[in-house]
Each structure stands twice: as C-alpha cells, then as structure tokens.
C-alpha atoms as a PDB file:
ATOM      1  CA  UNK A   1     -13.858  13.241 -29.519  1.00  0.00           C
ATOM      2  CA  UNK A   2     -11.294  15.214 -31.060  1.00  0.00           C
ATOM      3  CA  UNK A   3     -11.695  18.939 -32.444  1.00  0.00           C
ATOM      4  CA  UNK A   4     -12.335  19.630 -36.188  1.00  0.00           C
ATOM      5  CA  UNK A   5      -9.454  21.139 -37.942  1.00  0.00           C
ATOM      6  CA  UNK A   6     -11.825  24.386 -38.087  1.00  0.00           C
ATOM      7  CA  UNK A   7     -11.768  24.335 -34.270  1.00  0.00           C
ATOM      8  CA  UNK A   8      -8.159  23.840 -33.728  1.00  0.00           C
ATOM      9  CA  UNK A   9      -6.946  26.716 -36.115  1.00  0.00           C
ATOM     10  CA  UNK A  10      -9.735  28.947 -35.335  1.00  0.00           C
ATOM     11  CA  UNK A  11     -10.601  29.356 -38.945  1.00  0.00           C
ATOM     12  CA  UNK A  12     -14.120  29.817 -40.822  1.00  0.00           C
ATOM     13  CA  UNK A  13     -15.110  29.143 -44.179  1.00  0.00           C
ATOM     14  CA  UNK A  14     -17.908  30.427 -46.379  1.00  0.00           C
ATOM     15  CA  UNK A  15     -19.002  29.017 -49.254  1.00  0.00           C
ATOM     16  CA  UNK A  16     -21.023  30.129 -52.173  1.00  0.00           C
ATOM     17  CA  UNK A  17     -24.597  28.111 -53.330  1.00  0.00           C
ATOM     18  CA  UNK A  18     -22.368  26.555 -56.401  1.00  0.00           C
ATOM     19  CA  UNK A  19     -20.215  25.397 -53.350  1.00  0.00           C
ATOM     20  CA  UNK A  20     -17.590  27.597 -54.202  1.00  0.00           C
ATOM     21  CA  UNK A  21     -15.354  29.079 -50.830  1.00  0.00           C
ATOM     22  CA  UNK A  22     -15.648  32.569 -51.032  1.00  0.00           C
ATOM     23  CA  UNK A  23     -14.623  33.429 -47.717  1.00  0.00           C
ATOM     24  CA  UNK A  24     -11.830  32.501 -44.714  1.00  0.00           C
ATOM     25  CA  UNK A  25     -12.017  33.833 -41.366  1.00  0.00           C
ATOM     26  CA  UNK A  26      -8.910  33.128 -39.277  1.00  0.00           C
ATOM     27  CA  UNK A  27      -7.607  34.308 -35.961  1.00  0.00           C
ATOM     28  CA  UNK A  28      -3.857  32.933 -37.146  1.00  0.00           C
ATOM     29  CA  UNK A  29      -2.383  33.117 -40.449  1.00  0.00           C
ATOM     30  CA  UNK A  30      -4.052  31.386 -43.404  1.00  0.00           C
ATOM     31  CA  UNK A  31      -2.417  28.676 -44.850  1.00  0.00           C
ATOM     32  CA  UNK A  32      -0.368  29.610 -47.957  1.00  0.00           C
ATOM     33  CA  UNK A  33      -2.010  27.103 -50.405  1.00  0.00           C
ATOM     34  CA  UNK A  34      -5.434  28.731 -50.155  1.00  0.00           C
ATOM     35  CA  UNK A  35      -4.153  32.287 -50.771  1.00  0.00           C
ATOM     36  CA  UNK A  36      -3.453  33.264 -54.963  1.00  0.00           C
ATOM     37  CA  UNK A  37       0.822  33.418 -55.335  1.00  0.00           C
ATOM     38  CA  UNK A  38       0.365  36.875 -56.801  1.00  0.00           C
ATOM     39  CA  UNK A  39      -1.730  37.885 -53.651  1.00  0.00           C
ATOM     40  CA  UNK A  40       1.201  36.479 -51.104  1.00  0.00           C
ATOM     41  CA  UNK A  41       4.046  37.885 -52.921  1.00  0.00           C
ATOM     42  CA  UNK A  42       2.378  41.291 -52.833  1.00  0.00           C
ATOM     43  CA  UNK A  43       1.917  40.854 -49.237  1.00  0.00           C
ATOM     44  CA  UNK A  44       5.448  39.633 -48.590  1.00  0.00           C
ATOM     45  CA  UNK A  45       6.901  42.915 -50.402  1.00  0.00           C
ATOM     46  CA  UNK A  46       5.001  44.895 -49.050  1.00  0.00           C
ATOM     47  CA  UNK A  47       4.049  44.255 -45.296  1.00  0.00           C
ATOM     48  CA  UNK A  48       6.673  42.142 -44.596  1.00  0.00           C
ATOM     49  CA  UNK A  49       6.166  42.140 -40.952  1.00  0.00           C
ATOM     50  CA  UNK A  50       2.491  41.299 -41.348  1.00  0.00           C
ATOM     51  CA  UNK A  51       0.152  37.882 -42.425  1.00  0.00           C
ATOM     52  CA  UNK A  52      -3.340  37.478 -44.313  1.00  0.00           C
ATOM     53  CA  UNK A  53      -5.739  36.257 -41.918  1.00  0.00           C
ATOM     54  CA  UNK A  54      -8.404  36.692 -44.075  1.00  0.00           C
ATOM     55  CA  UNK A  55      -9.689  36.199 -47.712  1.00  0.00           C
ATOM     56  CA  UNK A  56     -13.171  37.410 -49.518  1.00  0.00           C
ATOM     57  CA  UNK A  57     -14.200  37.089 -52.707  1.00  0.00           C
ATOM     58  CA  UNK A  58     -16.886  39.720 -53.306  1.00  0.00           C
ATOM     59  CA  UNK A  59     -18.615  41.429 -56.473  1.00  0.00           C
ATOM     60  CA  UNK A  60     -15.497  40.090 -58.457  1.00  0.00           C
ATOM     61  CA  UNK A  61     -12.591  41.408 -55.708  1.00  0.00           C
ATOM     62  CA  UNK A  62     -10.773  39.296 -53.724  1.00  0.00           C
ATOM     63  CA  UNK A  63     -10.440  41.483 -50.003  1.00  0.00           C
ATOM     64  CA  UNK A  64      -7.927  40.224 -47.962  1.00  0.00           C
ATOM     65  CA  UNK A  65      -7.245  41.483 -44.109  1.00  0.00           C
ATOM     66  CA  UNK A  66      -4.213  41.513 -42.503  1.00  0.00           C
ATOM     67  CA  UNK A  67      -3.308  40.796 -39.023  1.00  0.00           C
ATOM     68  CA  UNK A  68      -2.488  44.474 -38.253  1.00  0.00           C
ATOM     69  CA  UNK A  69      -5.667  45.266 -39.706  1.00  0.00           C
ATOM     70  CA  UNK A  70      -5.216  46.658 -43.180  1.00  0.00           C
ATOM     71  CA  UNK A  71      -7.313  45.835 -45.472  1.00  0.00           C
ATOM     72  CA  UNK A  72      -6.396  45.266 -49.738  1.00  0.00           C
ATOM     73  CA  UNK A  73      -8.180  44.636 -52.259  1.00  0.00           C
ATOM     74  CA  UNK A  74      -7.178  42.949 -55.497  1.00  0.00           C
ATOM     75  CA  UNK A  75      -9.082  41.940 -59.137  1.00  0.00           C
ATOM     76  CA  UNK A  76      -9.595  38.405 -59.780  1.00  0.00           C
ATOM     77  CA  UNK A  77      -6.109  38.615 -61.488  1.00  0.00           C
ATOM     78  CA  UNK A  78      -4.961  38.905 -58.206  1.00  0.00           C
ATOM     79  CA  UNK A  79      -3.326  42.508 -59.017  1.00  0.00           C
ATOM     80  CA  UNK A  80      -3.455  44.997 -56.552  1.00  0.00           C
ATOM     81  CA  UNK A  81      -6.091  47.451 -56.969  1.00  0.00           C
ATOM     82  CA  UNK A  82      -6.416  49.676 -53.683  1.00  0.00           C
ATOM     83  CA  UNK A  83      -7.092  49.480 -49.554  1.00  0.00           C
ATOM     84  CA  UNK A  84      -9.730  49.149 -48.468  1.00  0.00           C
ATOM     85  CA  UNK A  85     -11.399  51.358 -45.924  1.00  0.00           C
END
C-alpha cells in the first residue's frame, strides 16, 4: 500500500468545523498554491534565503513560520503586520 501524500511530504493539515483549512504543518516547504501571493512575495523580498513551512489562520491573522524559525504575522489582507514572538 502506498503512502498518503500527507506521509510522503511530511505535511499536516487542520481544518476548521465549517471544514475550512486553517492550518499546515510541514517539515519541507509548503507548496506555493496554498500560500496567499501577497504572503510569498513578502517572504521572497524579504528572507530570500528562507521558505514558509507553515501557515495558521488564527483570531483573523494568518501566522506563518519559516524554516529558520521566524515567525510573521499578516491580516487577512495578507499585509504584513509584525513577528511574532
């Protein structure tokens, strides 16, 4: 029997009771298509050297973690608003 694509990449969703995802998990980078375009380009400009490997949505922010560990945390805009501690 062959592994589930969660298995394979390592990667965990969550998903709300209106079975809405509100949260990845990853031990790799997160596919591009699941992460907002404003989000990636923010990431790309900068922490160019880095990749999301995770995404939240929580109390109306979207939290996003970084595989060196930094966390951001953005509106539902997807505009920056601070990092997170």
């Amino acid at each position: 029997m062959g592994q589930s694509a969660a298995n394979a990449f390592r990667q965990k969703l969550e998903f709300s009771k209106a079975k809405e995802i509100i949260d990845i998990d990853s031990t790799t980078e997160l596919p591009a298509s699941v992460i907002p375009v404003k989000i990636r380009n923010y990431v790309q400009a900068n922490y160019p050297n880095s990749v999301i490997t995770d995404w939240e949505l929580e109390n109306g922010e979207q939290h996003v973690e970084l595989n060196n560990d930094v966390d951001l945390v953005f509106d539902l805009n997807s505009d920056f608003l601070r990092l997170d501690d």
